[in-house]
N, C-alpha and C. Protein backbone atom coordinates (compact mmCIF):
# COMPACT_ATOMS: atom_id res chain seq x y z
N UNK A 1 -0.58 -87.92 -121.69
CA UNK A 1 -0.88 -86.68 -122.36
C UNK A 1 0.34 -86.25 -123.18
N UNK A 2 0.03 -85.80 -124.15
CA UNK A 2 1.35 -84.86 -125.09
C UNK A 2 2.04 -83.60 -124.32
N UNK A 3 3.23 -84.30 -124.77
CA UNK A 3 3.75 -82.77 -124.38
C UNK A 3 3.91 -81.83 -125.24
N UNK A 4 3.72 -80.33 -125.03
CA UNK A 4 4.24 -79.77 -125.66
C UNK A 4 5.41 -79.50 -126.43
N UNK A 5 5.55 -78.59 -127.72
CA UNK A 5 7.14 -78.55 -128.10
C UNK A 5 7.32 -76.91 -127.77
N UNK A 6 8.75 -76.90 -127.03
CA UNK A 6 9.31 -75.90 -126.44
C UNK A 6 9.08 -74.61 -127.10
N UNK A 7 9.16 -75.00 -129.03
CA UNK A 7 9.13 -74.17 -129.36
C UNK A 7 8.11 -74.16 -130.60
N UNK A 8 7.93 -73.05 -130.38
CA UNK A 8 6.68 -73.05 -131.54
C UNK A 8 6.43 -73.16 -132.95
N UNK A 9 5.98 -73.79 -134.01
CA UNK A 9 5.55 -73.99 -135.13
C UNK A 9 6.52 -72.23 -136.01
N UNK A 10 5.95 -71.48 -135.45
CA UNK A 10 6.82 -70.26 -136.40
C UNK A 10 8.40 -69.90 -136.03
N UNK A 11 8.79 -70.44 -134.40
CA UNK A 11 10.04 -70.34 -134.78
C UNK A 11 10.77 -71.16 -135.13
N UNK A 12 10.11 -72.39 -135.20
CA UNK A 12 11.00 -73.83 -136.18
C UNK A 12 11.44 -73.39 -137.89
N UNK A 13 10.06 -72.49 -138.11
CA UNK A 13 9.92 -72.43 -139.51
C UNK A 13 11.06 -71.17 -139.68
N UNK A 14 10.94 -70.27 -139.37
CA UNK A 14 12.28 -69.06 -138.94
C UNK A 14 13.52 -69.64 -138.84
N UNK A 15 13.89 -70.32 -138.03
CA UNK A 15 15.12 -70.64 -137.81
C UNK A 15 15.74 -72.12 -139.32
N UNK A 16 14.83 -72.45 -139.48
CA UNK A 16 15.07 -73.13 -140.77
C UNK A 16 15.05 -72.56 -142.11
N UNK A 17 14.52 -71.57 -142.12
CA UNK A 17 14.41 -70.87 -143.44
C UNK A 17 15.63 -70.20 -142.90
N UNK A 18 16.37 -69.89 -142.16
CA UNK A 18 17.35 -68.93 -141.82
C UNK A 18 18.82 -69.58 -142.23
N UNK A 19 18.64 -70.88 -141.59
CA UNK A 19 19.82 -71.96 -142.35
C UNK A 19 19.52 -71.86 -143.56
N UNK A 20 18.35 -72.06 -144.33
CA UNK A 20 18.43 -72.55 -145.48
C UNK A 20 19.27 -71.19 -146.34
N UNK A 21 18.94 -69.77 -146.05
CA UNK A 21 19.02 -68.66 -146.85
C UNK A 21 20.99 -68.44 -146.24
N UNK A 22 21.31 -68.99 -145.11
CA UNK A 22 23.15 -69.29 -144.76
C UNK A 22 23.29 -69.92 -146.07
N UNK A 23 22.93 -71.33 -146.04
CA UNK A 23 23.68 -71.86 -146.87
C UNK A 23 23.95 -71.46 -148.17
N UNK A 24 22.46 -71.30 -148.81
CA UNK A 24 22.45 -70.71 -149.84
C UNK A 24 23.41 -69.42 -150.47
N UNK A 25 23.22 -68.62 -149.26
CA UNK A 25 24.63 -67.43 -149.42
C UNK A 25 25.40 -67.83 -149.67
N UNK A 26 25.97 -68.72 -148.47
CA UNK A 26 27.35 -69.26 -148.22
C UNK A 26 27.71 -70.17 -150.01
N UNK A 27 26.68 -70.83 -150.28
CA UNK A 27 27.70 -71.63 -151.57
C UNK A 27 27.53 -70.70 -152.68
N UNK A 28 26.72 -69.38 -153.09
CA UNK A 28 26.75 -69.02 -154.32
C UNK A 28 27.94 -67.55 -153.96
N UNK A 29 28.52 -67.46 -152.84
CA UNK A 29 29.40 -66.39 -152.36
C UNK A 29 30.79 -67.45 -152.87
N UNK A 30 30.99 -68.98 -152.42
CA UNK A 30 31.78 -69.46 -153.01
C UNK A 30 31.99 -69.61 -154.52
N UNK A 31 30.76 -69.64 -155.46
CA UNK A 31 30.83 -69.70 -156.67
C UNK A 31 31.22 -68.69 -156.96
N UNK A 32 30.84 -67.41 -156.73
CA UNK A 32 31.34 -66.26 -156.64
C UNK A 32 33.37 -65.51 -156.80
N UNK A 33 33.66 -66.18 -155.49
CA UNK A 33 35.29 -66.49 -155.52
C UNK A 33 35.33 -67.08 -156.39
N UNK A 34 34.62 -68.39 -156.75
CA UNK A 34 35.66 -70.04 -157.48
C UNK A 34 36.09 -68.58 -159.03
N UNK A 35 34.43 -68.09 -159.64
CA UNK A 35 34.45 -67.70 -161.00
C UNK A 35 35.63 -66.75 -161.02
N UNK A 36 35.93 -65.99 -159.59
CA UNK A 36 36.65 -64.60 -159.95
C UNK A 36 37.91 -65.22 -160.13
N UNK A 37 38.08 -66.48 -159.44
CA UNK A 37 39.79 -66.85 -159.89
C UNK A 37 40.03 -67.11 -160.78
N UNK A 38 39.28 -68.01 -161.07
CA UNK A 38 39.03 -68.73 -162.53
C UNK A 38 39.45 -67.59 -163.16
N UNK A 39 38.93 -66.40 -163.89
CA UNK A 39 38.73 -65.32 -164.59
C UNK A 39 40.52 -64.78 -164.35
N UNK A 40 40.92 -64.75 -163.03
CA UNK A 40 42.54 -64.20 -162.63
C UNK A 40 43.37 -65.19 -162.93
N UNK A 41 43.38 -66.39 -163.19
CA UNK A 41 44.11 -67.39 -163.16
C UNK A 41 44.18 -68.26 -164.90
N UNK A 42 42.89 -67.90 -165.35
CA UNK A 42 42.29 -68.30 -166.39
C UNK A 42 41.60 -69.55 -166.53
N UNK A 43 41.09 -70.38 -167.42
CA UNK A 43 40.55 -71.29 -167.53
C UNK A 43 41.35 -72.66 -167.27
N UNK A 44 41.74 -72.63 -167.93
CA UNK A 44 42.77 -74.14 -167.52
C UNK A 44 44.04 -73.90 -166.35
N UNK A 45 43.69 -74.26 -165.14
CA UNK A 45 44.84 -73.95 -164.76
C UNK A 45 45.62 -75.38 -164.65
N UNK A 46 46.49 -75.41 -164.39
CA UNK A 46 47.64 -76.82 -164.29
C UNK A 46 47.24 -77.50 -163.37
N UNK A 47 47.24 -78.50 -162.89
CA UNK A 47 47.26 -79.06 -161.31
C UNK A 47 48.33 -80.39 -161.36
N UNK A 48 48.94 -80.53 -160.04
CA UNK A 48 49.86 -81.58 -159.66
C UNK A 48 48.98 -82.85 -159.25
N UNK A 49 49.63 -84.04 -159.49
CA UNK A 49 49.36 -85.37 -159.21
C UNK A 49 48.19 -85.13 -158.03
N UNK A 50 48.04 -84.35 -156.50
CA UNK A 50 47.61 -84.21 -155.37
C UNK A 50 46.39 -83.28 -155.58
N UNK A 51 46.05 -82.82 -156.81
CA UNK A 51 44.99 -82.01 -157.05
C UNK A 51 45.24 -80.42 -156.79
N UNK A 52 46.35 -80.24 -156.43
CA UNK A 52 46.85 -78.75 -156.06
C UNK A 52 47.42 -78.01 -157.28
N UNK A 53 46.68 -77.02 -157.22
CA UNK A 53 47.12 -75.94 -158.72
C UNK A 53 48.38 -75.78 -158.83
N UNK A 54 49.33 -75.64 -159.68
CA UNK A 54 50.32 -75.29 -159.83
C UNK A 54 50.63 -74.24 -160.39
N UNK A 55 51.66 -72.86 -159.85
CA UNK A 55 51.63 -71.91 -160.37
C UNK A 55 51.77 -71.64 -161.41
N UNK A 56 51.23 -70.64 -162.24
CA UNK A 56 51.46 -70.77 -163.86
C UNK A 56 52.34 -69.51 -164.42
N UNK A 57 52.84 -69.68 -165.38
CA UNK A 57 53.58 -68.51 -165.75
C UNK A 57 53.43 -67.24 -165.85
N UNK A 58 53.62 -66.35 -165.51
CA UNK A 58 52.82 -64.85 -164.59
C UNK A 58 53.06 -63.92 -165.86
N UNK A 59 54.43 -63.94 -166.45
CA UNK A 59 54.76 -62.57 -167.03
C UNK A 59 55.05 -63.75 -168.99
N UNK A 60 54.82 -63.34 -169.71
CA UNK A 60 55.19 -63.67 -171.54
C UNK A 60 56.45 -62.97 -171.29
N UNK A 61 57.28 -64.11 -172.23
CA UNK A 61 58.75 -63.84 -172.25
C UNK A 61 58.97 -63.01 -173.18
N UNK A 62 58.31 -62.70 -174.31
CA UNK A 62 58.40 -61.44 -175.06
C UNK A 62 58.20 -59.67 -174.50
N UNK A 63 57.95 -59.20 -175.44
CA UNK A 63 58.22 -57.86 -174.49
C UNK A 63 56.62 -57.26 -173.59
N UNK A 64 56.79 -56.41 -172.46
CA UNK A 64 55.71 -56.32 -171.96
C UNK A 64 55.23 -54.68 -172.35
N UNK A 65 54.26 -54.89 -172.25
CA UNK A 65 53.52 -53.08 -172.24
C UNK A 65 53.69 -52.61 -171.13
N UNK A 66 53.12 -51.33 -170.96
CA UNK A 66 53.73 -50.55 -169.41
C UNK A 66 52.43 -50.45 -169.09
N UNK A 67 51.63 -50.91 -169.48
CA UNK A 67 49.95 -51.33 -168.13
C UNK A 67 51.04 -53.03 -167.72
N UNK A 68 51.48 -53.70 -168.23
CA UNK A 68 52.01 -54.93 -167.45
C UNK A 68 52.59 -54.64 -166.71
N UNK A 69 53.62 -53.92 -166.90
CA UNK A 69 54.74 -53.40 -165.95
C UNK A 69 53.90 -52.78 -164.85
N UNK A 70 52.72 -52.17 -164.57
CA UNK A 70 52.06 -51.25 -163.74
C UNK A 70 51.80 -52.54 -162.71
N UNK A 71 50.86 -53.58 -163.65
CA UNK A 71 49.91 -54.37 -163.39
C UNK A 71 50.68 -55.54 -162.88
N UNK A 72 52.27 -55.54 -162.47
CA UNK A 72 53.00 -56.07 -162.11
C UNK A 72 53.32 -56.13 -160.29
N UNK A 73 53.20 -55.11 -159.41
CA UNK A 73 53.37 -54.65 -158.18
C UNK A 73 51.73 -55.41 -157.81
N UNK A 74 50.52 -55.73 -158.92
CA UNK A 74 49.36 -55.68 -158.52
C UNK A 74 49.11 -57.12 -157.89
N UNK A 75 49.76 -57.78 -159.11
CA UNK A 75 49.81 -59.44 -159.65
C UNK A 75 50.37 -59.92 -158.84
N UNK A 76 51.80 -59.61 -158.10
CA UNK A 76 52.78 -59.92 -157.01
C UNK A 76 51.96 -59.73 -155.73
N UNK A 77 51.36 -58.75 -155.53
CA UNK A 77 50.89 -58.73 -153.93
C UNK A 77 49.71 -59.82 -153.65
N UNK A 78 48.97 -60.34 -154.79
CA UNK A 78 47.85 -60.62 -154.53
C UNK A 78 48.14 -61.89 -154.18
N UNK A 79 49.48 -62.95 -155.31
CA UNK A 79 50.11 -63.98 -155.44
C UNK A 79 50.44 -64.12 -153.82
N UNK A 80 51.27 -63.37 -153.84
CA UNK A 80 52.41 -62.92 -152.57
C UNK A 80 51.09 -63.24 -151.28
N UNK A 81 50.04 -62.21 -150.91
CA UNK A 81 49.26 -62.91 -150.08
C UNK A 81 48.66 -63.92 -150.16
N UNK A 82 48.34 -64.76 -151.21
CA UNK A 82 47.75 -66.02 -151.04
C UNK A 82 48.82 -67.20 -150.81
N UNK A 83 50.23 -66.73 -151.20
CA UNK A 83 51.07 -67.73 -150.71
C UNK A 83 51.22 -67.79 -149.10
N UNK A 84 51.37 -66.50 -148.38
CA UNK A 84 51.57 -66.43 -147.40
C UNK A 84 50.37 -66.97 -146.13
N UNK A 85 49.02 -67.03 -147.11
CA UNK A 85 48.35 -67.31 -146.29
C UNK A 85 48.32 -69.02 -145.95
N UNK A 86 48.83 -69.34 -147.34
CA UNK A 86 48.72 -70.77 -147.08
C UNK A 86 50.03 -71.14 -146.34
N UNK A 87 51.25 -70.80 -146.43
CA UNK A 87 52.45 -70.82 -145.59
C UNK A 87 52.38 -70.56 -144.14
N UNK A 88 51.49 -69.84 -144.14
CA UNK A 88 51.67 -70.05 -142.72
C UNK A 88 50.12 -70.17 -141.65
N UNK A 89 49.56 -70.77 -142.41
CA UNK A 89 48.05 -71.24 -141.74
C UNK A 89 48.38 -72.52 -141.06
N UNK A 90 48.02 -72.32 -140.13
CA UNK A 90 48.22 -73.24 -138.59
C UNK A 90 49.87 -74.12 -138.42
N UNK A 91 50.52 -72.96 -138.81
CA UNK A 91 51.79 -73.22 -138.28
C UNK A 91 52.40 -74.05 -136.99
N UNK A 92 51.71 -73.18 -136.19
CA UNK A 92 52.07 -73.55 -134.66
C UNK A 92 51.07 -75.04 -134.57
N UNK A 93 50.45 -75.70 -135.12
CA UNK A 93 49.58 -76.48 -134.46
C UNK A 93 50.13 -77.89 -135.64
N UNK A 94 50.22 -77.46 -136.48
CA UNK A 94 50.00 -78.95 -137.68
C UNK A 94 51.61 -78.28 -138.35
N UNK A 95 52.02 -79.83 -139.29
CA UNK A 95 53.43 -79.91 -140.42
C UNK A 95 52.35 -79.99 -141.39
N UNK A 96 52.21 -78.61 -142.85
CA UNK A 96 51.83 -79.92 -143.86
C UNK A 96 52.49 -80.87 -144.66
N UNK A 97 51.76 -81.53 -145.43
CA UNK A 97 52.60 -82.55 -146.07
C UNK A 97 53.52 -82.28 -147.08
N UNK A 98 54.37 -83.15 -147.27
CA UNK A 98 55.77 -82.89 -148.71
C UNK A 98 55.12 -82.20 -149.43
N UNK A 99 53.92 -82.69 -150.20
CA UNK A 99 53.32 -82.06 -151.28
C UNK A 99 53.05 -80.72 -151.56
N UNK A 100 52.26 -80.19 -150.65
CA UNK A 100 51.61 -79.06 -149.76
C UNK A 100 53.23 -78.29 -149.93
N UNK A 101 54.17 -78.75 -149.05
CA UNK A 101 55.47 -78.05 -149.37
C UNK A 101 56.58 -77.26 -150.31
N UNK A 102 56.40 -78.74 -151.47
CA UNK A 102 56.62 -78.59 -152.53
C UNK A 102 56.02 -77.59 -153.88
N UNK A 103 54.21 -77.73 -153.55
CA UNK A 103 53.50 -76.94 -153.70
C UNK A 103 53.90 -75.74 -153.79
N UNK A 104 54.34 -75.31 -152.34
CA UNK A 104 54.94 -74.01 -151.72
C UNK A 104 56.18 -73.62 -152.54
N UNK A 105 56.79 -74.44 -152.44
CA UNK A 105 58.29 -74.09 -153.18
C UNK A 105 57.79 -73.26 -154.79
N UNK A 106 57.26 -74.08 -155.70
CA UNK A 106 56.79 -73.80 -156.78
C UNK A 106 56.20 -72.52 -157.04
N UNK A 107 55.54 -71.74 -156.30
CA UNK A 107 55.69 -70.68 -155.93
C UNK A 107 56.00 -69.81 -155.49
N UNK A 108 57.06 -69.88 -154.57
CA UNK A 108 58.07 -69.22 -154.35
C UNK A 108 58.86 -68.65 -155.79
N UNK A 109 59.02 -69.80 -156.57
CA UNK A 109 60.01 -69.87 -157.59
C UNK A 109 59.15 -68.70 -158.97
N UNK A 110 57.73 -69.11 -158.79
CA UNK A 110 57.31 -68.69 -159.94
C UNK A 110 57.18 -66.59 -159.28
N UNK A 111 56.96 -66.54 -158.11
CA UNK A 111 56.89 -65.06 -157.39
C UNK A 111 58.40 -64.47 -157.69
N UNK A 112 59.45 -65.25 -157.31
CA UNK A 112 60.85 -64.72 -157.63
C UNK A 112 60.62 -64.43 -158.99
N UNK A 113 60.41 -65.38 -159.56
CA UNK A 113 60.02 -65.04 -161.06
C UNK A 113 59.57 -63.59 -161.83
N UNK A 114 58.42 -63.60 -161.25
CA UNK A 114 57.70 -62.46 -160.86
C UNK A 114 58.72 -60.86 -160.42
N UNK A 115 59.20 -61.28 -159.54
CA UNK A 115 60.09 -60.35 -158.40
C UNK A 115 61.14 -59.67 -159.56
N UNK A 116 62.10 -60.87 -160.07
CA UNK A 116 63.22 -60.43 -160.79
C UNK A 116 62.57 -59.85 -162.07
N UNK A 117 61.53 -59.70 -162.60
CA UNK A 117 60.90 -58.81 -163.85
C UNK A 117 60.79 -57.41 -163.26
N UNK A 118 60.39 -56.70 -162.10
CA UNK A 118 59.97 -55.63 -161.82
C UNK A 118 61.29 -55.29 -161.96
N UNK A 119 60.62 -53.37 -161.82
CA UNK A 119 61.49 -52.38 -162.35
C UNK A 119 62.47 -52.59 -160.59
N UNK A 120 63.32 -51.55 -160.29
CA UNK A 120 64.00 -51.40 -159.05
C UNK A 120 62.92 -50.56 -158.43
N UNK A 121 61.60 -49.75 -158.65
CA UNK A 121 60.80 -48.94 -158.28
C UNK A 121 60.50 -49.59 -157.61
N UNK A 122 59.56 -50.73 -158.64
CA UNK A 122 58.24 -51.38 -158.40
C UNK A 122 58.95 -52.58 -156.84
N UNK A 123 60.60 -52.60 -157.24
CA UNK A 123 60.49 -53.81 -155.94
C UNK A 123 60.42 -53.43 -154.83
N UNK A 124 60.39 -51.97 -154.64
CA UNK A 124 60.46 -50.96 -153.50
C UNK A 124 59.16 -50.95 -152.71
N UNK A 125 58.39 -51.67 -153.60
CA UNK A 125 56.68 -51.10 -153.02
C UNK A 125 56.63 -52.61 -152.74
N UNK A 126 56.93 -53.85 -152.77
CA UNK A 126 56.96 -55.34 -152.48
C UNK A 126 57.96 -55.78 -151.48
N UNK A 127 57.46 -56.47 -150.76
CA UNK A 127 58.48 -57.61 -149.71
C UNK A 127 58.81 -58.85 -150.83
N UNK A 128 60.06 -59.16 -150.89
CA UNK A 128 60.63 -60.65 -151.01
C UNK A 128 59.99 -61.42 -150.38
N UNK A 129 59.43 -63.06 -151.31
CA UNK A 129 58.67 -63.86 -150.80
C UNK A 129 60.30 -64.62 -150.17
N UNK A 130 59.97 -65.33 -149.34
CA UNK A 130 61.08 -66.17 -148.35
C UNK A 130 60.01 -67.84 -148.20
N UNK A 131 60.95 -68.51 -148.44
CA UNK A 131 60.04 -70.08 -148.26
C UNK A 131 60.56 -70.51 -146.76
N UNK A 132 59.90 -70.39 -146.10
CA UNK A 132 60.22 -70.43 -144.50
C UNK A 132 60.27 -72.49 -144.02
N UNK A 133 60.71 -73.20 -145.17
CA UNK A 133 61.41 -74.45 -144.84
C UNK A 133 62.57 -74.79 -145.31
N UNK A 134 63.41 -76.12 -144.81
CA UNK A 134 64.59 -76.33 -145.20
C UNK A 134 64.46 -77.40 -145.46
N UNK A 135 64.98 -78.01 -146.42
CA UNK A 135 65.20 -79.69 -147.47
C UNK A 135 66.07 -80.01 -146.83
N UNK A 136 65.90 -81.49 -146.08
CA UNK A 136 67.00 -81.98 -145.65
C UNK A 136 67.33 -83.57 -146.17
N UNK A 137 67.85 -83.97 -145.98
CA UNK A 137 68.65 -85.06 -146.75
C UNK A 137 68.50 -86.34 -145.21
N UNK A 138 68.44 -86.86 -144.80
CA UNK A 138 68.22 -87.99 -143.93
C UNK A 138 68.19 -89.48 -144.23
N UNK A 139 69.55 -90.11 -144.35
CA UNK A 139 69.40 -91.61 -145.16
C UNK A 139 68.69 -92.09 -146.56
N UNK A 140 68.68 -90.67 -147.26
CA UNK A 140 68.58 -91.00 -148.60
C UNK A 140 66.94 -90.60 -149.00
N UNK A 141 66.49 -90.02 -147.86
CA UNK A 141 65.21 -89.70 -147.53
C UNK A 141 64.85 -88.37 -147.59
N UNK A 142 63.90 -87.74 -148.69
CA UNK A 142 64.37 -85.78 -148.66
C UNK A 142 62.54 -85.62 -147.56
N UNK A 143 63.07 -84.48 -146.65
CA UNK A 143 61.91 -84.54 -145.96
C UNK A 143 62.38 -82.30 -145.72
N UNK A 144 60.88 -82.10 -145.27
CA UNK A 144 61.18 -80.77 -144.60
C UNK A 144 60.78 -80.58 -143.38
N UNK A 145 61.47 -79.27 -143.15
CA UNK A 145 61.57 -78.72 -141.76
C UNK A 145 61.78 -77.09 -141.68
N UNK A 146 60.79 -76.42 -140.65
CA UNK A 146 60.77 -75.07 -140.83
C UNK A 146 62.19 -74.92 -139.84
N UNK A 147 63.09 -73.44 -140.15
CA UNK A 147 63.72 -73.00 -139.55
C UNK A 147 64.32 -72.92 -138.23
N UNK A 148 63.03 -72.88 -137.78
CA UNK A 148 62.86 -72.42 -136.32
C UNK A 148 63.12 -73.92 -135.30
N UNK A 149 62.71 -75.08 -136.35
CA UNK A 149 62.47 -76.36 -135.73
C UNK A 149 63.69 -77.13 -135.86
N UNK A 150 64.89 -76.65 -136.11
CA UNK A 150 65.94 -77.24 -136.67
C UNK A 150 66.65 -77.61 -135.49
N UNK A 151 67.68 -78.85 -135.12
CA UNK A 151 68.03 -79.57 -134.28
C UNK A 151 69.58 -78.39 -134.14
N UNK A 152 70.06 -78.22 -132.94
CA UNK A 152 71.62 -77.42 -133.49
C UNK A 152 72.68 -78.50 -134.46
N UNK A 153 72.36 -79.88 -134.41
CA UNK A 153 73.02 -81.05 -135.43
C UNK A 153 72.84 -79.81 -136.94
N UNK A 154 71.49 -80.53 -137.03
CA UNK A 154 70.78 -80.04 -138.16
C UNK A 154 71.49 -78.47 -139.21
N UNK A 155 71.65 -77.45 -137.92
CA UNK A 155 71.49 -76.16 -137.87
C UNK A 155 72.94 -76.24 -138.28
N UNK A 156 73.93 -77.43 -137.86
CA UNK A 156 75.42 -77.32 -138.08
C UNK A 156 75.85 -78.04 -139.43
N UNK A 157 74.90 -79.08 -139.97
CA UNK A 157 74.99 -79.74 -140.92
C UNK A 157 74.49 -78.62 -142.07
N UNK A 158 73.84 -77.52 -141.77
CA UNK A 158 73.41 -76.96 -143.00
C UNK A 158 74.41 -75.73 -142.95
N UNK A 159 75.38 -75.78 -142.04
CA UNK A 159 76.20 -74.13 -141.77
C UNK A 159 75.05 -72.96 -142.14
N UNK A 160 74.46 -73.32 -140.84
CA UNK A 160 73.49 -71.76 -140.49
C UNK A 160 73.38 -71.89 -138.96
């Protein structure tokens, strides 16, 4: 004899139309983000050999208007948290790679960037970005290492 199925014809159909209307959210909520960066970042952005964006030049070296100067404390925090989020996402558990690192650095550099344009006001309302690794030198070999992970050798070879 057949067995029955546990569950019935309408809640198969429910619970599948329910994934289907997740997913659906879920990827046009991502198109959603992809367009708004796109739009903050602009159309072409740069990318490195590894497929990772590279930061792009934040402020025109000519002179700025004072909506830039405003729109400056805005541009920094937003930078500033997306660096930080990637700096320090699963710290305690995983190293990422050189690249990923380097990555990091590059922004650091382009946020200082950033940093040293504001007024003395505007740096009042911002934290200093800090690149929380150290370049070390090892038989001709450049590799990194966070702070905290440093050997006392290490810690004496860098006089810190």
């Amino acid at each position: 004899m057949k067995q029955a199925s546990p569950f019935p014809a309408k809640s198969k159909l429910f619970v599948l139309m329910s994934l289907l209307l997740l997913f659906v959210g879920g990827y046009f909520g991502a198109i959603q983000t992809f367009t708004k960066e796109k739009s903050t970042f602009g159309k072409h952005q740069p990318t490195s050999e590894g497929g990772e964006p590279q930061p792009t030049e934040l402020v025109s070296k000519g002179e700025s208007s004072s909506t830039e100067e405003e729109d400056l404390v805005v541009i920094y925090t937003k930078l500033y948290g997306k660096y930080q989020v990637k700096a320090l996402a699963n710290s305690k558990f995983s190293m990422p790679s050189d690249l990923e690192i380097e990555w990091l650095n590059l922004q650091v550099t382009a946020l200082n960037q950033l940093y040293t344009k504001m007024t003395l006001t505007e740096r009042k309302k911002v934290k200093k970005v800090s690149f929380p690794f150290v370049k070390l030198q090892v038989g001709g070999k450049t590799s990194y290492k966070k702070l905290e992970n440093l050997t006392p050798e290490e810690r004496n070879s860098l006089n810190c």
